[in-house]
PDB file of N, CA and C in Angstrom:
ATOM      1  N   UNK A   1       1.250 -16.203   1.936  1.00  0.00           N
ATOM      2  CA  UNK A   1       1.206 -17.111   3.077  1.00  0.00           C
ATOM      3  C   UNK A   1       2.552 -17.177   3.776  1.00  0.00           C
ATOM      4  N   UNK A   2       3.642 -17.331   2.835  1.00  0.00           N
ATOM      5  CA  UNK A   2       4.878 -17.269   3.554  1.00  0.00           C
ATOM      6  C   UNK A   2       5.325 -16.251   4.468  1.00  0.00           C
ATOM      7  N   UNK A   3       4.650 -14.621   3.917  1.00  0.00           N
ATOM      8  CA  UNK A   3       5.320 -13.878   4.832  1.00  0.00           C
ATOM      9  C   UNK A   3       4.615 -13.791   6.024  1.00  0.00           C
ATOM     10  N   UNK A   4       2.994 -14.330   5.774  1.00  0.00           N
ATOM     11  CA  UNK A   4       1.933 -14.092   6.729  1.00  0.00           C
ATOM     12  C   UNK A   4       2.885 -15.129   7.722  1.00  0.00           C
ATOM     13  N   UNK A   5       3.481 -16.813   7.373  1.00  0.00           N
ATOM     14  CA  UNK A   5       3.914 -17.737   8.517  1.00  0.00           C
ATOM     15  C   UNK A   5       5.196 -16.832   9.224  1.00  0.00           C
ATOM     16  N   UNK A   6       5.518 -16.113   9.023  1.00  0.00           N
ATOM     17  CA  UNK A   6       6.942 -15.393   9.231  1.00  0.00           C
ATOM     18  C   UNK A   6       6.551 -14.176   9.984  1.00  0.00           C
ATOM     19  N   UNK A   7       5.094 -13.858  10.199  1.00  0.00           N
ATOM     20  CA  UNK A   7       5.358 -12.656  11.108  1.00  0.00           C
ATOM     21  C   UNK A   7       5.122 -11.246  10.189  1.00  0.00           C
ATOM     22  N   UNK A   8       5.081 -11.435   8.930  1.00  0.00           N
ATOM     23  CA  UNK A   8       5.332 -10.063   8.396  1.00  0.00           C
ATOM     24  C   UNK A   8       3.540  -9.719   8.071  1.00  0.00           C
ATOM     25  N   UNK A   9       3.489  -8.464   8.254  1.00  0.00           N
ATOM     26  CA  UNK A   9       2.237  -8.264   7.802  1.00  0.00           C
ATOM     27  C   UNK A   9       2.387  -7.580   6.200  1.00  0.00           C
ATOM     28  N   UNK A  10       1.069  -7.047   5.610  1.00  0.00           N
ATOM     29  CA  UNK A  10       1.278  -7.118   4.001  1.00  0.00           C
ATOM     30  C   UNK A  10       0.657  -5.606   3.981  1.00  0.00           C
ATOM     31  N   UNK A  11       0.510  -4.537   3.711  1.00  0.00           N
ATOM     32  CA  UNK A  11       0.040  -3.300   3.565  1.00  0.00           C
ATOM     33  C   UNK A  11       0.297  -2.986   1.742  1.00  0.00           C
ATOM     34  N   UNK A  12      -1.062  -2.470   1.595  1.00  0.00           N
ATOM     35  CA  UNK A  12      -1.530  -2.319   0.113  1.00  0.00           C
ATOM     36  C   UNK A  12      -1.553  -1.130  -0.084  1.00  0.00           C
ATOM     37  N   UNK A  13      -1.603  -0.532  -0.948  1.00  0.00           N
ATOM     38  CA  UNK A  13      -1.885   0.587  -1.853  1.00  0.00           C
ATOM     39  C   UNK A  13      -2.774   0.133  -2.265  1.00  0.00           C
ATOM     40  N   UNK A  14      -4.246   1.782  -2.077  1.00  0.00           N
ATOM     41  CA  UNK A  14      -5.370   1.256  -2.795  1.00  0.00           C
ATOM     42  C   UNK A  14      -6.099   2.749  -2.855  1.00  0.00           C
ATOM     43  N   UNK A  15      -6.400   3.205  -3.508  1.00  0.00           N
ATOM     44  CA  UNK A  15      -6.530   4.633  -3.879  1.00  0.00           C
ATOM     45  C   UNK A  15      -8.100   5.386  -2.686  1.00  0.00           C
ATOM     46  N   UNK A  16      -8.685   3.699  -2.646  1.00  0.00           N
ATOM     47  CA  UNK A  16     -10.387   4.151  -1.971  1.00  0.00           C
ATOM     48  C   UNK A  16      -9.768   3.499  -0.774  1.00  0.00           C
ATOM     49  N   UNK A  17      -8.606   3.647  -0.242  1.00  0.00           N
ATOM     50  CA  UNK A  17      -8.776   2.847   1.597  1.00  0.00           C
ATOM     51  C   UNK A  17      -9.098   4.001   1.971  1.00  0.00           C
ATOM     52  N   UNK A  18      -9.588   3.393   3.474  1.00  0.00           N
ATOM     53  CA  UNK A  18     -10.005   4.210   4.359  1.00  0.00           C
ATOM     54  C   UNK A  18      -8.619   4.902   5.055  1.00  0.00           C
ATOM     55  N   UNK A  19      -7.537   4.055   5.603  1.00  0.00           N
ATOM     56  CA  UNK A  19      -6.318   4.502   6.300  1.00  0.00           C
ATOM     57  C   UNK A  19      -5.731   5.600   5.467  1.00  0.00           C
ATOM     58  N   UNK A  20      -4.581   6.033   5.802  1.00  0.00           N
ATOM     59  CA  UNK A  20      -3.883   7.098   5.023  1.00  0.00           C
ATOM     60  C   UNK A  20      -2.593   6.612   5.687  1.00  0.00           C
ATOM     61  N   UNK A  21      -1.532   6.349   5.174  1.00  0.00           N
ATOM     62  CA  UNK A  21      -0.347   5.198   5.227  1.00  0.00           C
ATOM     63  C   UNK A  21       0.143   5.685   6.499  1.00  0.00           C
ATOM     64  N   UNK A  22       0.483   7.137   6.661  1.00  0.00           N
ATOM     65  CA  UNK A  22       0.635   7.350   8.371  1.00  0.00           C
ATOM     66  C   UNK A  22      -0.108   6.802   9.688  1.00  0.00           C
ATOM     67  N   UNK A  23      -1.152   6.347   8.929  1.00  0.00           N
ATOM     68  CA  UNK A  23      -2.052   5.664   9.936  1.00  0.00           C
ATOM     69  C   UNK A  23      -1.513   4.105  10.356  1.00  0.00           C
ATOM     70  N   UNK A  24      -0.535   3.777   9.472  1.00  0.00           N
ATOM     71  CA  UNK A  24       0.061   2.641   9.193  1.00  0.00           C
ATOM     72  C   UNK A  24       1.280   2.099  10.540  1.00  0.00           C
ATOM     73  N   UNK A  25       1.248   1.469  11.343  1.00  0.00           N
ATOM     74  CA  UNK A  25       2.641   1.529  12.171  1.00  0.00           C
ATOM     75  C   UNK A  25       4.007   0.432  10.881  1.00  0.00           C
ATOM     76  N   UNK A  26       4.563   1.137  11.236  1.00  0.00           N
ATOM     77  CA  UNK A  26       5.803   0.086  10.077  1.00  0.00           C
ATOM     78  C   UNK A  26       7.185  -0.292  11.179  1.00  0.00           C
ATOM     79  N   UNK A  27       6.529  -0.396  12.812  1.00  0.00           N
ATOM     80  CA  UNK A  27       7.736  -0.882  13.866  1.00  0.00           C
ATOM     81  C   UNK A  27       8.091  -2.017  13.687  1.00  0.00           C
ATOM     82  N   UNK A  28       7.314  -2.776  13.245  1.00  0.00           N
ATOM     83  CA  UNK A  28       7.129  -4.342  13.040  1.00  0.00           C
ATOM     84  C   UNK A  28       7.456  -4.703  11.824  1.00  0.00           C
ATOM     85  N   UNK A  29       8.203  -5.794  11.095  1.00  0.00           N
ATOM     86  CA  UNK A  29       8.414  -6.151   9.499  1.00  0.00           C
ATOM     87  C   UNK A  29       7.333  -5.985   9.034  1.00  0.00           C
ATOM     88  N   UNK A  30       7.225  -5.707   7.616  1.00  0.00           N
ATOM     89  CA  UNK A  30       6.056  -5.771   7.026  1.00  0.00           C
ATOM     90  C   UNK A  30       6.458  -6.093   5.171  1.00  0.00           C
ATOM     91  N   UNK A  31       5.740  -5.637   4.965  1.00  0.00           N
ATOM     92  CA  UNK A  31       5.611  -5.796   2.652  1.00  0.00           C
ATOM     93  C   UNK A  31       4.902  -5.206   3.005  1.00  0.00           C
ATOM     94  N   UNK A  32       5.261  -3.953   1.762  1.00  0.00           N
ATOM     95  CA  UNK A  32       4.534  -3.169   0.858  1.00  0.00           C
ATOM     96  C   UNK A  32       4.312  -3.190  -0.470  1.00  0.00           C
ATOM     97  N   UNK A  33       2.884  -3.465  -0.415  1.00  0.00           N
ATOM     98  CA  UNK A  33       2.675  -3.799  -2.153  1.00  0.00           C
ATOM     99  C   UNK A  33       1.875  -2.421  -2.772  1.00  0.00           C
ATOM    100  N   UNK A  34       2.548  -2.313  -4.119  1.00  0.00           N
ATOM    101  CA  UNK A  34       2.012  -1.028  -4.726  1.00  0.00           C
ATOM    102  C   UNK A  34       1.585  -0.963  -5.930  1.00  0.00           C
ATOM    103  N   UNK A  35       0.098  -0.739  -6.006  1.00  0.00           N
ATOM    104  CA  UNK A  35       0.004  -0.893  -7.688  1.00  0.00           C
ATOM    105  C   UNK A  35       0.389  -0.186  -8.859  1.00  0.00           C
ATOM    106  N   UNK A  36       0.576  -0.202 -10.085  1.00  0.00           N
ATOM    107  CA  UNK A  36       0.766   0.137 -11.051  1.00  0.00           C
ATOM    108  C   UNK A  36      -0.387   1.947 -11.278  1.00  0.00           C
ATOM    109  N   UNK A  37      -0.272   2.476 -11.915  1.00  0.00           N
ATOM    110  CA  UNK A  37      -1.255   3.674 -12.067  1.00  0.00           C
ATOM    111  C   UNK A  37      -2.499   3.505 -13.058  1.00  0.00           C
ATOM    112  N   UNK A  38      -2.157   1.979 -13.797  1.00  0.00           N
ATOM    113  CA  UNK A  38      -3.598   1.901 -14.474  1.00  0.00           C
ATOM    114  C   UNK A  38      -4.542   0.919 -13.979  1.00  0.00           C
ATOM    115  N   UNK A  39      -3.851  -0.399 -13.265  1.00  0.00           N
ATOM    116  CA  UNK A  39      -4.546  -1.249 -12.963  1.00  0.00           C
ATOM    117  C   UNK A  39      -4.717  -1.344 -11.464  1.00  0.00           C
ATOM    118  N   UNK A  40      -3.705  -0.925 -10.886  1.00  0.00           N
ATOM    119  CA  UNK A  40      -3.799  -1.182  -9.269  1.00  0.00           C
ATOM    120  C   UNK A  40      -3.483  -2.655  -8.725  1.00  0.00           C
ATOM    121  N   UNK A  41      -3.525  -2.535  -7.768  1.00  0.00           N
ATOM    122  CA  UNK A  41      -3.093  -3.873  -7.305  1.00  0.00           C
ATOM    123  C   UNK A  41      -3.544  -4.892  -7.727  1.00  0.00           C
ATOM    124  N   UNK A  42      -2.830  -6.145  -8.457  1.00  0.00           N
ATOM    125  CA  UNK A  42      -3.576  -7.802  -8.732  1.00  0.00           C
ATOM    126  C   UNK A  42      -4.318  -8.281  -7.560  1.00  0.00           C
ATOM    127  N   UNK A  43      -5.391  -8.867  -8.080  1.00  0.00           N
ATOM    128  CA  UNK A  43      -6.640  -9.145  -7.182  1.00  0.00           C
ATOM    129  C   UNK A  43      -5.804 -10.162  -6.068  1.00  0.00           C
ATOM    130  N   UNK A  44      -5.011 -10.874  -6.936  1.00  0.00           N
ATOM    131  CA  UNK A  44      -4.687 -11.958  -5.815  1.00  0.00           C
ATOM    132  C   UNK A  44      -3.602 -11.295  -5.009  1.00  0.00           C
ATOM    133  N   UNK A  45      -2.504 -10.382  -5.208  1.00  0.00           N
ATOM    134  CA  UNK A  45      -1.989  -9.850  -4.172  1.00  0.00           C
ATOM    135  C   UNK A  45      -2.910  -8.926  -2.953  1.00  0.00           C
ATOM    136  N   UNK A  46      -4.061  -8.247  -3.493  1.00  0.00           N
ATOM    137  CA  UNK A  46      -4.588  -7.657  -2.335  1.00  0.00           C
ATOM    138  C   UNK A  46      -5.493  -8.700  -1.619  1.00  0.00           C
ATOM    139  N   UNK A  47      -5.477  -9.554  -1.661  1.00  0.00           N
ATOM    140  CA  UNK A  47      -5.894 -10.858  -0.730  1.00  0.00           C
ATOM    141  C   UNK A  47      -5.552 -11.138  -0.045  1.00  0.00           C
ATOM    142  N   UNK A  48      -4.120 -11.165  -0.069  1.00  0.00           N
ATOM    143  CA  UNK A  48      -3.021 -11.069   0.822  1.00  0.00           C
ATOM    144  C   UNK A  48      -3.263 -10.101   2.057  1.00  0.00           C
ATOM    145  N   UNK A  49      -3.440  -8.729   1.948  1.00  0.00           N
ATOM    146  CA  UNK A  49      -3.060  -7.258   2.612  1.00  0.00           C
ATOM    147  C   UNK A  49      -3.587  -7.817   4.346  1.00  0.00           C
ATOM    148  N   UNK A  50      -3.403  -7.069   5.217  1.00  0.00           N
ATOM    149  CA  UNK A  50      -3.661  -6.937   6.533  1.00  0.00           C
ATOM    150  C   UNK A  50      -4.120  -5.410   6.098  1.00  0.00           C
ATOM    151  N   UNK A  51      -3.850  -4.779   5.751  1.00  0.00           N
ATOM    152  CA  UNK A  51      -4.585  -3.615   5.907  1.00  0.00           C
ATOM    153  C   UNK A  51      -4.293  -2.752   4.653  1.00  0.00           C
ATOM    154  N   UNK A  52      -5.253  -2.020   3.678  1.00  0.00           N
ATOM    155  CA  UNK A  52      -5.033  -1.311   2.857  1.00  0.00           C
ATOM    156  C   UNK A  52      -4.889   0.400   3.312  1.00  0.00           C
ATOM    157  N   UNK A  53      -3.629   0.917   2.219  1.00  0.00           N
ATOM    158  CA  UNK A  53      -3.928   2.470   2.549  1.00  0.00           C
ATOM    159  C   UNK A  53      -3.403   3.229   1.309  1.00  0.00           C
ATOM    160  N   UNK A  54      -3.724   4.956   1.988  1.00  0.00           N
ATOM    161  CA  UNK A  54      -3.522   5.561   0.577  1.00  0.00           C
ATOM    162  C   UNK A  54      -2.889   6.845   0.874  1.00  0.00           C
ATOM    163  N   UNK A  55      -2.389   7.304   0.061  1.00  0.00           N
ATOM    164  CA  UNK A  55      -1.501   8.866   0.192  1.00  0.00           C
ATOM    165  C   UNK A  55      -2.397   9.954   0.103  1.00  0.00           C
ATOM    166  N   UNK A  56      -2.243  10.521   1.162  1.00  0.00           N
ATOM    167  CA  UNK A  56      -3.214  11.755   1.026  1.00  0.00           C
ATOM    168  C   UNK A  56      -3.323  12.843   0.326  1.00  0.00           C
ATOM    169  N   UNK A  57      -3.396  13.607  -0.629  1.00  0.00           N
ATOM    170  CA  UNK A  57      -3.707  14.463  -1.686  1.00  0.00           C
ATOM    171  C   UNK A  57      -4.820  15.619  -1.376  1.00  0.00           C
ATOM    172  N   UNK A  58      -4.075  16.779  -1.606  1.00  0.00           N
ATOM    173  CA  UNK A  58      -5.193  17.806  -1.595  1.00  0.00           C
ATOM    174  C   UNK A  58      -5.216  18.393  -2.790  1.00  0.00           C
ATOM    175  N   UNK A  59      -5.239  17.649  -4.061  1.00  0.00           N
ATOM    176  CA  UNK A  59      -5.796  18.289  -5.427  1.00  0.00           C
ATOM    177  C   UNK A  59      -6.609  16.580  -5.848  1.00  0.00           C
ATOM    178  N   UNK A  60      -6.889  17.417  -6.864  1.00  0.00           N
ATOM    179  CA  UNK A  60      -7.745  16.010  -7.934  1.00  0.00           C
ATOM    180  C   UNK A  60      -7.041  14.869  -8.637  1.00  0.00           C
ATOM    181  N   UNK A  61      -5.925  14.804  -7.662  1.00  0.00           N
ATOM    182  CA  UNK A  61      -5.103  13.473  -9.108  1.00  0.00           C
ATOM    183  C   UNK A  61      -5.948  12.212  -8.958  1.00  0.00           C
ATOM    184  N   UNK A  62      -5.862  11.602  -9.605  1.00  0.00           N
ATOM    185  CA  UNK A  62      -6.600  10.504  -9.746  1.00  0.00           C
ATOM    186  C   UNK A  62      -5.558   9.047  -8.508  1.00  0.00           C
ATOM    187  N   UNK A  63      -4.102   9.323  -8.918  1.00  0.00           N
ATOM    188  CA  UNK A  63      -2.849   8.950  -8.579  1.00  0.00           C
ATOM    189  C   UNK A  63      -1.819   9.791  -8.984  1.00  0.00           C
ATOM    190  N   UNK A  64      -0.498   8.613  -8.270  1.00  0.00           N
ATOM    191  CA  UNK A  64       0.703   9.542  -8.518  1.00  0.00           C
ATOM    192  C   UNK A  64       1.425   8.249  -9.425  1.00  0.00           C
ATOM    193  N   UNK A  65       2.883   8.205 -10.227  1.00  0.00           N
ATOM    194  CA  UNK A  65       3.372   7.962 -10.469  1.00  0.00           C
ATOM    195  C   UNK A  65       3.834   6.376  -9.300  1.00  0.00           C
ATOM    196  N   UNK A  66       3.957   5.425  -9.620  1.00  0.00           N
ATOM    197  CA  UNK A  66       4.590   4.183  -8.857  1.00  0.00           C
ATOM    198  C   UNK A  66       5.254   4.601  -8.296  1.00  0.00           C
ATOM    199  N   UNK A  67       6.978   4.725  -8.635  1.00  0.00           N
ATOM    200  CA  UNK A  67       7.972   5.100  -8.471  1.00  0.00           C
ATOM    201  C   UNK A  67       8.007   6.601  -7.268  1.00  0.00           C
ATOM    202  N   UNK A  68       7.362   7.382  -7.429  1.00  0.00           N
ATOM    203  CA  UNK A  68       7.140   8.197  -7.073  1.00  0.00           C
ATOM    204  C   UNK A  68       6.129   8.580  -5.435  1.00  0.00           C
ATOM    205  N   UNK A  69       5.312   7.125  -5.983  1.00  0.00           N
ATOM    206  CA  UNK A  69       4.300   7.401  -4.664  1.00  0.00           C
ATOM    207  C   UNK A  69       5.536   6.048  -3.418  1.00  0.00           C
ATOM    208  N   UNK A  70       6.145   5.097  -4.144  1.00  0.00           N
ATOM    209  CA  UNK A  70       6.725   3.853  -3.618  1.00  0.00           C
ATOM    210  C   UNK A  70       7.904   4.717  -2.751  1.00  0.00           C
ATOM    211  N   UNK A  71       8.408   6.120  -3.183  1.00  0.00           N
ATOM    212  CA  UNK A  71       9.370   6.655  -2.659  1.00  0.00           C
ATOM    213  C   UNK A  71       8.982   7.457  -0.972  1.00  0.00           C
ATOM    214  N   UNK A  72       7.860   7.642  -1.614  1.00  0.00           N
ATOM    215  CA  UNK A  72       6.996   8.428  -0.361  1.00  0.00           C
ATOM    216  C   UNK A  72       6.583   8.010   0.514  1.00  0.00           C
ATOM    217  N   UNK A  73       6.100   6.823   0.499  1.00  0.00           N
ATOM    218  CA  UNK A  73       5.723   5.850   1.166  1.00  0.00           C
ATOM    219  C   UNK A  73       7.109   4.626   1.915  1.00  0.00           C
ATOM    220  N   UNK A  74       8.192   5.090   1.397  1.00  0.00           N
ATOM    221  CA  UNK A  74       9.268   4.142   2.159  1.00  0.00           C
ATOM    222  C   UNK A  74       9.860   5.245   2.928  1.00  0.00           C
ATOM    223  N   UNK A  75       9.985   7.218   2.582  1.00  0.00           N
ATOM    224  CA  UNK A  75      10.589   7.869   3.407  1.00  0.00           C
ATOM    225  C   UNK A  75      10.006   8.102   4.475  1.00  0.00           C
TER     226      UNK A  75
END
């Protein structure tokens, strides 16, 4: 709620969104929340989101590493 009163919007990591994070504009403040590789995002943080998205992949991973996808997603 706080960042929602402040203007910031909330963008999720979520393996089944429809967006693909480039689809994402990041001109504007925002939070990025990212889940873990076994559980995924806490129910009550993706409640939060304005919009969920996901990294695009052309093999079968299931996911990537946190750390790893959190890097990709901030360059």
């Amino acid at each position: 709620d706080t960042l929602h009163l402040n203007g910031i919007e909330v963008f999720t990591s979520e393996m089944r969104a429809e967006k693909n994070v480039f689809d994402l504009s990041f001109l504007t403040p925002c939070c990025i929340i990212m889940g873990d590789e076994g559980r995924g995002v806490q129910p009550y943080l993706a409640k939060a989101a304005d919009a969920f998205f996901k990294i695009p992949m052309s093999t079968n991973f299931d996911s990537l590493n946190v750390s790893v996808a959190t890097g990709m997603v901030l360059y």
